[in-house]
PDB file of N, CA and C in Angstrom:
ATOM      1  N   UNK A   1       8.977   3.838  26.872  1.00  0.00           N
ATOM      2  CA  UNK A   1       7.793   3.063  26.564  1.00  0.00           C
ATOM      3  C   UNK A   1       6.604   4.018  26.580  1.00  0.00           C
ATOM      4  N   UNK A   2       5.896   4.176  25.548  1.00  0.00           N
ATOM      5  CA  UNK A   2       4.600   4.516  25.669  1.00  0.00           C
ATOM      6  C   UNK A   2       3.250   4.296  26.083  1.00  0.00           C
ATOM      7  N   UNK A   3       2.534   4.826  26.223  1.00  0.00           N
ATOM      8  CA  UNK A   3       1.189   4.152  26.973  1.00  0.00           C
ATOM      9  C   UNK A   3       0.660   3.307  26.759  1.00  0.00           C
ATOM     10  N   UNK A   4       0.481   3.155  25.539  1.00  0.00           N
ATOM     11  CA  UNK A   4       0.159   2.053  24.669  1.00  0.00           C
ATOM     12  C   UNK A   4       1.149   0.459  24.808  1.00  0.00           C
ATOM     13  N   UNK A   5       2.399   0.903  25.432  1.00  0.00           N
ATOM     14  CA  UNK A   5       3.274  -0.234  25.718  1.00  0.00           C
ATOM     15  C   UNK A   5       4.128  -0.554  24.532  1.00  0.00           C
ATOM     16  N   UNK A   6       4.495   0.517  23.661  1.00  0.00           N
ATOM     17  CA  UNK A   6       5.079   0.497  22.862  1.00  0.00           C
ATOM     18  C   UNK A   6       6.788   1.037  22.399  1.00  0.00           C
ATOM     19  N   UNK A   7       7.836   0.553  22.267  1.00  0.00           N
ATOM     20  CA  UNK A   7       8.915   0.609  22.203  1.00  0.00           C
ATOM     21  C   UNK A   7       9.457   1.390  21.083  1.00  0.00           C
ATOM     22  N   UNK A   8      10.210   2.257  20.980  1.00  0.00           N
ATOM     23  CA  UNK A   8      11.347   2.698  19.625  1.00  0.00           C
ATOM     24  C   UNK A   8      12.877   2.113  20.243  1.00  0.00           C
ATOM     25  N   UNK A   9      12.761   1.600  19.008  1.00  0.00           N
ATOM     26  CA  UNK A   9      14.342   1.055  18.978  1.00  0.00           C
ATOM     27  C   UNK A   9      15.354   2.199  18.593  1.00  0.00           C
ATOM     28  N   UNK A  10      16.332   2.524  19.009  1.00  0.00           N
ATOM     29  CA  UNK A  10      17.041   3.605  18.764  1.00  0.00           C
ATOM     30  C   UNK A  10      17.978   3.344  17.074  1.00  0.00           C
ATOM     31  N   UNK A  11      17.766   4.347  16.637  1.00  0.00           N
ATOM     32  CA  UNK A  11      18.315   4.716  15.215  1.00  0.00           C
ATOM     33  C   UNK A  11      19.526   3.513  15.095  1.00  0.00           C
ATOM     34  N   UNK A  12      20.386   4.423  15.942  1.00  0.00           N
ATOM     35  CA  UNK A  12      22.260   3.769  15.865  1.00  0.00           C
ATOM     36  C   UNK A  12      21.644   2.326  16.208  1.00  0.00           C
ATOM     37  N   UNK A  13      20.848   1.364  16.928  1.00  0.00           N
ATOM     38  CA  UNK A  13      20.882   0.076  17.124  1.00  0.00           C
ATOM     39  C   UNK A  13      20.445  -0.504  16.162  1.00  0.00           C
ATOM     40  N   UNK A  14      18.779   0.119  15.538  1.00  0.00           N
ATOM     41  CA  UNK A  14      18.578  -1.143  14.308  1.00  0.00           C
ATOM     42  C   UNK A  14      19.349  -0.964  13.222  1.00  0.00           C
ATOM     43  N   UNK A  15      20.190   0.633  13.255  1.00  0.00           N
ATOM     44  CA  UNK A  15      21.304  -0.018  12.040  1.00  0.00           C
ATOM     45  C   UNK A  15      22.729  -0.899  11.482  1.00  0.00           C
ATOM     46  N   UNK A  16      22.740  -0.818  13.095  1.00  0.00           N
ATOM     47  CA  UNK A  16      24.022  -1.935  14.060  1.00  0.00           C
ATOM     48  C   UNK A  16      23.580  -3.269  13.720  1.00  0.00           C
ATOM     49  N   UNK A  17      22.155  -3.783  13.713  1.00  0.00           N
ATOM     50  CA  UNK A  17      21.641  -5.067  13.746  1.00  0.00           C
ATOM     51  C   UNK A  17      21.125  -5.125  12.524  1.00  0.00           C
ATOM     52  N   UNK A  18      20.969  -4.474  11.147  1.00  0.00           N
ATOM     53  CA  UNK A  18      20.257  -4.508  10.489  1.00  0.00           C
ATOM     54  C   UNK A  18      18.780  -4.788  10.177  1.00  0.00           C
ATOM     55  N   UNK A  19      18.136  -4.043  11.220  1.00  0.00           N
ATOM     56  CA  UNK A  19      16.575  -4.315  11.576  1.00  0.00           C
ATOM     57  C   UNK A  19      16.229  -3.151  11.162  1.00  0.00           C
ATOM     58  N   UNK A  20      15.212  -3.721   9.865  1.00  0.00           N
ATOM     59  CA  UNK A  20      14.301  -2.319   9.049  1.00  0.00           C
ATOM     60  C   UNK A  20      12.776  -2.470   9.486  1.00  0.00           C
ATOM     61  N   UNK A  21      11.884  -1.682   9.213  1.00  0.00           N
ATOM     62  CA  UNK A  21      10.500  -1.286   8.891  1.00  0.00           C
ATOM     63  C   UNK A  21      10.442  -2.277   8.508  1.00  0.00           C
ATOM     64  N   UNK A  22       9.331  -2.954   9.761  1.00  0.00           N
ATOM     65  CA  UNK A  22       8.730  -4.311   8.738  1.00  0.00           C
ATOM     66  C   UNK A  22       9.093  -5.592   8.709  1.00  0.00           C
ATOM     67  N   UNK A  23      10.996  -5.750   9.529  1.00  0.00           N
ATOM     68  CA  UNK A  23      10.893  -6.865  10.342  1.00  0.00           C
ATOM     69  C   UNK A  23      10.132  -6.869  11.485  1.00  0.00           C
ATOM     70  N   UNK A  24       9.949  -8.356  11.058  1.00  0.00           N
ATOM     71  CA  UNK A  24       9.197  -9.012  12.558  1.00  0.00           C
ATOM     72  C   UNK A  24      10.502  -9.212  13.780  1.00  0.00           C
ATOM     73  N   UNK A  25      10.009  -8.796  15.113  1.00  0.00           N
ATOM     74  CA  UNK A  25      10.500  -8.896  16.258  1.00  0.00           C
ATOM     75  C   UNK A  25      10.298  -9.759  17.111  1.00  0.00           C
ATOM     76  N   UNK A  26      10.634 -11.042  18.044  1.00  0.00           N
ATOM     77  CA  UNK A  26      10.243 -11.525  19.305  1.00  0.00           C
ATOM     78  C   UNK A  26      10.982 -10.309  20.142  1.00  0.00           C
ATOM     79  N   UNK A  27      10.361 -10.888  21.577  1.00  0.00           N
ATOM     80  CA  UNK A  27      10.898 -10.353  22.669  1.00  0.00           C
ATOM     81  C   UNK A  27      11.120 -11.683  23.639  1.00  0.00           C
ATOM     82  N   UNK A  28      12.195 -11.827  24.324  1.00  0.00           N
ATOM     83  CA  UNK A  28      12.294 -12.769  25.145  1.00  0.00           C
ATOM     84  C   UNK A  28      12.674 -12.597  26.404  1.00  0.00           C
ATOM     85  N   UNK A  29      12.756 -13.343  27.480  1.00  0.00           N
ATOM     86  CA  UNK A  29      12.953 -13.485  28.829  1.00  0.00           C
ATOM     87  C   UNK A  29      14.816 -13.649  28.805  1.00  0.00           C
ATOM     88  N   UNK A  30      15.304 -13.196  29.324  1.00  0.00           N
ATOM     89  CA  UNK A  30      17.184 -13.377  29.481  1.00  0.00           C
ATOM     90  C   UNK A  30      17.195 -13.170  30.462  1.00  0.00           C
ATOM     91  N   UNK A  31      16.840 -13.949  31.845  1.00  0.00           N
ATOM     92  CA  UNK A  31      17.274 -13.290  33.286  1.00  0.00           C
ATOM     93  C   UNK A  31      16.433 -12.585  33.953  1.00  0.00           C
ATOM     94  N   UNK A  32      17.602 -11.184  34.280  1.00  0.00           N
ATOM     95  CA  UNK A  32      16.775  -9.530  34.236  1.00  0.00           C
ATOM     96  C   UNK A  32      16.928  -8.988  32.841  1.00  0.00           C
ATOM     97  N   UNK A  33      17.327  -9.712  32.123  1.00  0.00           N
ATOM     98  CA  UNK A  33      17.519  -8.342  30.351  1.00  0.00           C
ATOM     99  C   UNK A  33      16.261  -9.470  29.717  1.00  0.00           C
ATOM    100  N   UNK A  34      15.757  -8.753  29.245  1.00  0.00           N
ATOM    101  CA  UNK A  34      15.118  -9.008  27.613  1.00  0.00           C
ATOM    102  C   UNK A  34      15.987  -9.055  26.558  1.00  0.00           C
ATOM    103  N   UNK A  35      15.466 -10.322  25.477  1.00  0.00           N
ATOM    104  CA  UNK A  35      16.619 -10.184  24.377  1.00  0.00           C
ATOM    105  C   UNK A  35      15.301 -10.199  23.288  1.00  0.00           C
ATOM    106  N   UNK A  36      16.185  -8.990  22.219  1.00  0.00           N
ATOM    107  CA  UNK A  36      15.038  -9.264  20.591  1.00  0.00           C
ATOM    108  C   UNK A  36      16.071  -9.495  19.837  1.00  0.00           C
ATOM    109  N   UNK A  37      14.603 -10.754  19.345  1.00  0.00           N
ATOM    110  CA  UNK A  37      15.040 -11.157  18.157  1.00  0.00           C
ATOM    111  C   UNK A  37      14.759 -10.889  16.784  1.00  0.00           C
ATOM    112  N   UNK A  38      15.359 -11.163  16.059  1.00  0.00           N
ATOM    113  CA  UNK A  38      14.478 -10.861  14.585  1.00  0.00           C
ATOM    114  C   UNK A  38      14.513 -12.026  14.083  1.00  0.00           C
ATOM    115  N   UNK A  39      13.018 -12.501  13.982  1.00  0.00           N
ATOM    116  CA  UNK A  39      12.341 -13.573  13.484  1.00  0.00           C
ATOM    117  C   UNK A  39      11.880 -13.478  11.537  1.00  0.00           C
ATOM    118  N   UNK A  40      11.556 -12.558  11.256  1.00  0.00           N
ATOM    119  CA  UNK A  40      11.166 -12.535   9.984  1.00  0.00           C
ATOM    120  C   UNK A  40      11.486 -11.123   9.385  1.00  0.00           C
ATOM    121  N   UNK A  41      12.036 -10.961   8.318  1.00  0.00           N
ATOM    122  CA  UNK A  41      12.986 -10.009   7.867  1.00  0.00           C
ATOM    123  C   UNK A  41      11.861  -9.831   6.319  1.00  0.00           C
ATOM    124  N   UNK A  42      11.283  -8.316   6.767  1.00  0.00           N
ATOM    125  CA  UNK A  42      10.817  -7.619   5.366  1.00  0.00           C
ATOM    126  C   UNK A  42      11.758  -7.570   3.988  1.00  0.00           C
ATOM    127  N   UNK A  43      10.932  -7.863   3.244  1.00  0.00           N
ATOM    128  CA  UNK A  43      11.624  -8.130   1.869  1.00  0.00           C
ATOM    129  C   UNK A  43      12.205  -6.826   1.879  1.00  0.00           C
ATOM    130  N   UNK A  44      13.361  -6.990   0.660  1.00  0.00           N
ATOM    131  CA  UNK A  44      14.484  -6.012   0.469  1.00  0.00           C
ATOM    132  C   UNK A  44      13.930  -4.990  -0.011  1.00  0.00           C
ATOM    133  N   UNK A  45      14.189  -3.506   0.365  1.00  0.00           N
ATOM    134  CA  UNK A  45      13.790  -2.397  -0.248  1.00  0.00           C
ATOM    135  C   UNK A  45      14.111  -2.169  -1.651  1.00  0.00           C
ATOM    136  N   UNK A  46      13.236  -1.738  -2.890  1.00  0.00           N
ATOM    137  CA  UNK A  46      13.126  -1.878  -4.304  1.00  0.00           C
ATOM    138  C   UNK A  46      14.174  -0.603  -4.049  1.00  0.00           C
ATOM    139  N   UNK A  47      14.890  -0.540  -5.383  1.00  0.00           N
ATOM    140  CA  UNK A  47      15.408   1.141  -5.839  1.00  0.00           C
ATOM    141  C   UNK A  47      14.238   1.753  -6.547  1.00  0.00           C
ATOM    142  N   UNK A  48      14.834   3.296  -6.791  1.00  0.00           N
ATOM    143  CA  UNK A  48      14.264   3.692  -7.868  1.00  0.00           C
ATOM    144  C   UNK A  48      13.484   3.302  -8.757  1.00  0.00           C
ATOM    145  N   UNK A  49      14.530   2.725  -9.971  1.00  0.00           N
ATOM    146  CA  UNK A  49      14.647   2.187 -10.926  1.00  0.00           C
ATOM    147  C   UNK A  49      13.787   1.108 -10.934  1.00  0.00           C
ATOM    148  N   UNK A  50      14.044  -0.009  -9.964  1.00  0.00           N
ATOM    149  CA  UNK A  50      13.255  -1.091  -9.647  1.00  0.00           C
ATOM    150  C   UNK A  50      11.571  -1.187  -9.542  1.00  0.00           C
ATOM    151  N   UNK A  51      11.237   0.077  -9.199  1.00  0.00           N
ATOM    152  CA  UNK A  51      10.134   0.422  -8.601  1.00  0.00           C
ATOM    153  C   UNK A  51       9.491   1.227 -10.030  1.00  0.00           C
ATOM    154  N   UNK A  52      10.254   1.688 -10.011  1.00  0.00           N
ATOM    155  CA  UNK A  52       9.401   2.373 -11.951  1.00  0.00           C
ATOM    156  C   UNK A  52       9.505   1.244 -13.328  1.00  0.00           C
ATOM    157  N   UNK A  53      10.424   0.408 -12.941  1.00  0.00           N
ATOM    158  CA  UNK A  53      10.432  -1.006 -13.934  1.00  0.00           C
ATOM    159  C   UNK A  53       8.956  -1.110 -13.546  1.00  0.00           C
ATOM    160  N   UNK A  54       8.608  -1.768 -12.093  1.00  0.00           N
ATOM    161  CA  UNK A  54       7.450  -2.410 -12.171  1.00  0.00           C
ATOM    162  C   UNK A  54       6.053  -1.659 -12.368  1.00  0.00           C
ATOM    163  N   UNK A  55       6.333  -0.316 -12.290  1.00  0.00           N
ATOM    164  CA  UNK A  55       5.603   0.913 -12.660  1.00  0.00           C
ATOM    165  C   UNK A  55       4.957   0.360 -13.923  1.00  0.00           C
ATOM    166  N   UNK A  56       6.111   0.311 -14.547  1.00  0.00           N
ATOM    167  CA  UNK A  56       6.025   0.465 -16.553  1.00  0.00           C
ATOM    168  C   UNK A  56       5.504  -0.798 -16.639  1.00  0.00           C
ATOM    169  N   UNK A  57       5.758  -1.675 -16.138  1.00  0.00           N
ATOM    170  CA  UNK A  57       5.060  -3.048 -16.380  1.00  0.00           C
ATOM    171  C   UNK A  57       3.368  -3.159 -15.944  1.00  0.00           C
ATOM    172  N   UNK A  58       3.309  -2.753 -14.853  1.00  0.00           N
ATOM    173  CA  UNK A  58       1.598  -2.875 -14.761  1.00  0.00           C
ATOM    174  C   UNK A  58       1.034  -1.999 -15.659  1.00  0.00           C
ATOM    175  N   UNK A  59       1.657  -0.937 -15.911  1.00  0.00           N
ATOM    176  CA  UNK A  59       0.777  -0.057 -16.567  1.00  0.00           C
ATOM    177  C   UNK A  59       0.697  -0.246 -18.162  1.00  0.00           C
ATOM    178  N   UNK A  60       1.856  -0.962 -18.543  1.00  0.00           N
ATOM    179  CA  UNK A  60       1.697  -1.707 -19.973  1.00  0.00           C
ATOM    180  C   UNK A  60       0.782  -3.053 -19.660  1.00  0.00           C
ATOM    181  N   UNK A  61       0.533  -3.778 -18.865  1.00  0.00           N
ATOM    182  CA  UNK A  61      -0.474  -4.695 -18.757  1.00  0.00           C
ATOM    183  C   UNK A  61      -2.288  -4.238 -18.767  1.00  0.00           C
ATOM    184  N   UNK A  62      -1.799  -3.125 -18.217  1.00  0.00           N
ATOM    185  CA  UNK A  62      -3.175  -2.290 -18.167  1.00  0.00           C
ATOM    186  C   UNK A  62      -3.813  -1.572 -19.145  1.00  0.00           C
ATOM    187  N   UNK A  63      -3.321  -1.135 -20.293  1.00  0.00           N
ATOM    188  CA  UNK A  63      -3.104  -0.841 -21.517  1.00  0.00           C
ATOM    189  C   UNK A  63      -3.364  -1.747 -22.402  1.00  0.00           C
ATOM    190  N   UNK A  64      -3.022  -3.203 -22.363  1.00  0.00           N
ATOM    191  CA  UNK A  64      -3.540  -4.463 -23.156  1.00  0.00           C
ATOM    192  C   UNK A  64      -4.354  -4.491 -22.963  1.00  0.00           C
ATOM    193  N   UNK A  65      -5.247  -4.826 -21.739  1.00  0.00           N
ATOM    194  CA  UNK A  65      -6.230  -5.137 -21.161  1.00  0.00           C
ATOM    195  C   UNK A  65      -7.377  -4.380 -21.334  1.00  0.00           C
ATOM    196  N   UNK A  66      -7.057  -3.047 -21.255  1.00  0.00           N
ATOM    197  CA  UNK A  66      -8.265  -1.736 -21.769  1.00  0.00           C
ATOM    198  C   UNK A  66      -8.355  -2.140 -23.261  1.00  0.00           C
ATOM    199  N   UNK A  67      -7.003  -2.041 -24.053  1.00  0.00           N
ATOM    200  CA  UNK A  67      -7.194  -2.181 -25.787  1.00  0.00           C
ATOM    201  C   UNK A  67      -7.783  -4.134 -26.070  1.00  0.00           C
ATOM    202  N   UNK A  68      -7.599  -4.532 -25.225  1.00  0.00           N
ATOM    203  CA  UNK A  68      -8.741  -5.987 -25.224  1.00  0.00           C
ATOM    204  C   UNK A  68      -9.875  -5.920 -25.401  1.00  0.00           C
ATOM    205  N   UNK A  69     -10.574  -4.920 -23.898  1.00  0.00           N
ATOM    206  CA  UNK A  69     -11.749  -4.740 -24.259  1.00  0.00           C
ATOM    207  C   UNK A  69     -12.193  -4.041 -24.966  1.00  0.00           C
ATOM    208  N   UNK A  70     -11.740  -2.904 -26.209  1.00  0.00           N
ATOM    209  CA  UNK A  70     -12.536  -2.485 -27.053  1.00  0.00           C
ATOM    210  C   UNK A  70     -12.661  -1.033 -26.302  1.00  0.00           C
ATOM    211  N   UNK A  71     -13.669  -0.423 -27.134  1.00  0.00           N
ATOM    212  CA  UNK A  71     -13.902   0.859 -26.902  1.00  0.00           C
ATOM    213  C   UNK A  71     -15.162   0.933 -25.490  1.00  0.00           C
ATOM    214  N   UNK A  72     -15.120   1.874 -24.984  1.00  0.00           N
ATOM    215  CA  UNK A  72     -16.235   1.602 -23.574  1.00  0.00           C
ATOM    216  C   UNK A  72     -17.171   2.698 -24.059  1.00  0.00           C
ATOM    217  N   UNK A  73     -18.314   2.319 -24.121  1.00  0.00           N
ATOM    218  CA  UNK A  73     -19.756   3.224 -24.043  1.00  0.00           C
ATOM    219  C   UNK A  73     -19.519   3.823 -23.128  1.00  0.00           C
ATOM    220  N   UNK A  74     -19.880   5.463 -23.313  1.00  0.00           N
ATOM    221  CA  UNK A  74     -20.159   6.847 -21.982  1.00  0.00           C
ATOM    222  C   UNK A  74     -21.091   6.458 -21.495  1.00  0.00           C
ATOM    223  N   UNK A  75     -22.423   6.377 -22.358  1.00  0.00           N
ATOM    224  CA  UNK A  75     -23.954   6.450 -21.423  1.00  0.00           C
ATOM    225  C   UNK A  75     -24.543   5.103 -21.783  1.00  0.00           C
ATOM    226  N   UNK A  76     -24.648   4.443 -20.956  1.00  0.00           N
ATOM    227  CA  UNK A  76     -25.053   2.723 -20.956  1.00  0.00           C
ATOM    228  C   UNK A  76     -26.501   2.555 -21.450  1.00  0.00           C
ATOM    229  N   UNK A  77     -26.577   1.795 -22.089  1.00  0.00           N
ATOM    230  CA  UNK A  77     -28.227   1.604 -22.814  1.00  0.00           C
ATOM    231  C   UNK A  77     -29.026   1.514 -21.667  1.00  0.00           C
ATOM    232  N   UNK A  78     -30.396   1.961 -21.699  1.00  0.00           N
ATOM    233  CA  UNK A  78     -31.316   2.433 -21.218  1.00  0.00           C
ATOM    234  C   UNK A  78     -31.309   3.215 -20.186  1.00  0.00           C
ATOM    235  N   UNK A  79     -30.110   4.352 -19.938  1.00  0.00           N
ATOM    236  CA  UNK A  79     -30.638   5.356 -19.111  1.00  0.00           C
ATOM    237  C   UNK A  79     -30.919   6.424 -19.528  1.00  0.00           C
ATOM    238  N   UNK A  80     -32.297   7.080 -19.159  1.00  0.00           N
ATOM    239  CA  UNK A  80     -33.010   7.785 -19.984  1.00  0.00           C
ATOM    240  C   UNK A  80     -32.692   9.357 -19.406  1.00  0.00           C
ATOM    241  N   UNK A  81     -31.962   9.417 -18.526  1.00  0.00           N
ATOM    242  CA  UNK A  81     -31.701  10.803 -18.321  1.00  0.00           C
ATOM    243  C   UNK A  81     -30.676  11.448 -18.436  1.00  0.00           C
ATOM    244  N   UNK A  82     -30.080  12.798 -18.482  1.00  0.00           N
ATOM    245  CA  UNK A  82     -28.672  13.380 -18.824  1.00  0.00           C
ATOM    246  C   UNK A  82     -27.851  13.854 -17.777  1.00  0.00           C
ATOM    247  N   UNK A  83     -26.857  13.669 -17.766  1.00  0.00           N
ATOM    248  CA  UNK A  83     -26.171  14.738 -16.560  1.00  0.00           C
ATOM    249  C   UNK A  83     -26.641  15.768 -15.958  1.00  0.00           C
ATOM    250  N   UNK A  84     -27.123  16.628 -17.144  1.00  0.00           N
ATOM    251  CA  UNK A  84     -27.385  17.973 -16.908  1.00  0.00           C
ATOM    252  C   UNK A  84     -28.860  17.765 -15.991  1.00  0.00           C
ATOM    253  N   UNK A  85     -29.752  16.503 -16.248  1.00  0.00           N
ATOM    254  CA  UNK A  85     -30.781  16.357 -15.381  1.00  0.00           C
ATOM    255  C   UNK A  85     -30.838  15.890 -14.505  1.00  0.00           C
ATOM    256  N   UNK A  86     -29.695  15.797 -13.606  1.00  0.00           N
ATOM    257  CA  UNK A  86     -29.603  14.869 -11.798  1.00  0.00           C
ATOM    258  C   UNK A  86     -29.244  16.488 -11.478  1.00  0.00           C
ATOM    259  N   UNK A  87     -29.211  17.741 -12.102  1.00  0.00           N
ATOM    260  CA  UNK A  87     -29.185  18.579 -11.462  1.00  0.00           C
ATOM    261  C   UNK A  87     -30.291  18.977 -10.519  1.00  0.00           C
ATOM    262  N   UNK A  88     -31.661  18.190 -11.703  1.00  0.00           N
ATOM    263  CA  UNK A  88     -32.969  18.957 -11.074  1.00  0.00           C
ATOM    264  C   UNK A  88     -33.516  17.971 -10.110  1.00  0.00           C
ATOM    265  N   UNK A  89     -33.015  16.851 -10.578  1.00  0.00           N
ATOM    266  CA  UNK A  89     -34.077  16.232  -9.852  1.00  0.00           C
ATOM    267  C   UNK A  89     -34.022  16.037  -8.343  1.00  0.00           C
ATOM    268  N   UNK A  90     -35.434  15.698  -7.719  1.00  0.00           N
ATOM    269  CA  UNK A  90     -35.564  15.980  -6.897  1.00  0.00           C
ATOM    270  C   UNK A  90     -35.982  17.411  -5.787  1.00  0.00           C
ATOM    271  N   UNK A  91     -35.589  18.239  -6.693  1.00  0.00           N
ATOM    272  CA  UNK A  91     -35.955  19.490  -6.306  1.00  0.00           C
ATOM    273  C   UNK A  91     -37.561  19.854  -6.588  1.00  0.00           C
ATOM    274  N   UNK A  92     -38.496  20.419  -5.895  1.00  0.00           N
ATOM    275  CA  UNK A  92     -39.434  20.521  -6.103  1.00  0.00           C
ATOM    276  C   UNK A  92     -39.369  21.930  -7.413  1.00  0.00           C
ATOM    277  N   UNK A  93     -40.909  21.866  -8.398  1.00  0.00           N
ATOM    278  CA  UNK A  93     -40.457  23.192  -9.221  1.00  0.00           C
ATOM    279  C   UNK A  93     -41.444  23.802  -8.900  1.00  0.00           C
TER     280      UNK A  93
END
């Protein structure tokens, strides 16, 4: 236990019990033993594949959505100064 009051479950056990990253745990009273439980079980880990499907999908949604709106203006109507002039300003001359 750490200072903080914090537990590691040993490797060989949560893979005995099938307890990943991200299930939820109780802890309970048994006597003198404590018993854990697993109350809520993190969704299933994506593959690869799974994970670059949904890759390709937002990023083709994101792609509609830019070619929706049209082309985007660089320098927005009425600002009257250039890049090259937030160099100076402010600097005394």
């Amino acid at each position: 236990m750490t200072s903080k009051r914090q537990v590691t479950l040993p490797k060989a056990l949560a893979d005995e019990y099938g307890i990943r990253p991200g299930d939820e745990i109780d802890w309970e009273p048994a006597g003198d033993a404590i018993r854990v439980l697993v109350r809520g079980r993190a969704r299933p880990l994506l593959s690869v594949e799974e994970r670059l499907d949904l890759f390709d999908e937002a990023t083709r949604r994101r792609d509609e959505l830019f070619a929706a709106m049209g082309p985007v203006e660089r320098r927005p109507e009425g600002r009257e100064w250039t890049r090259e002039e937030l160099y100076d300003r402010g600097r005394p001359r």
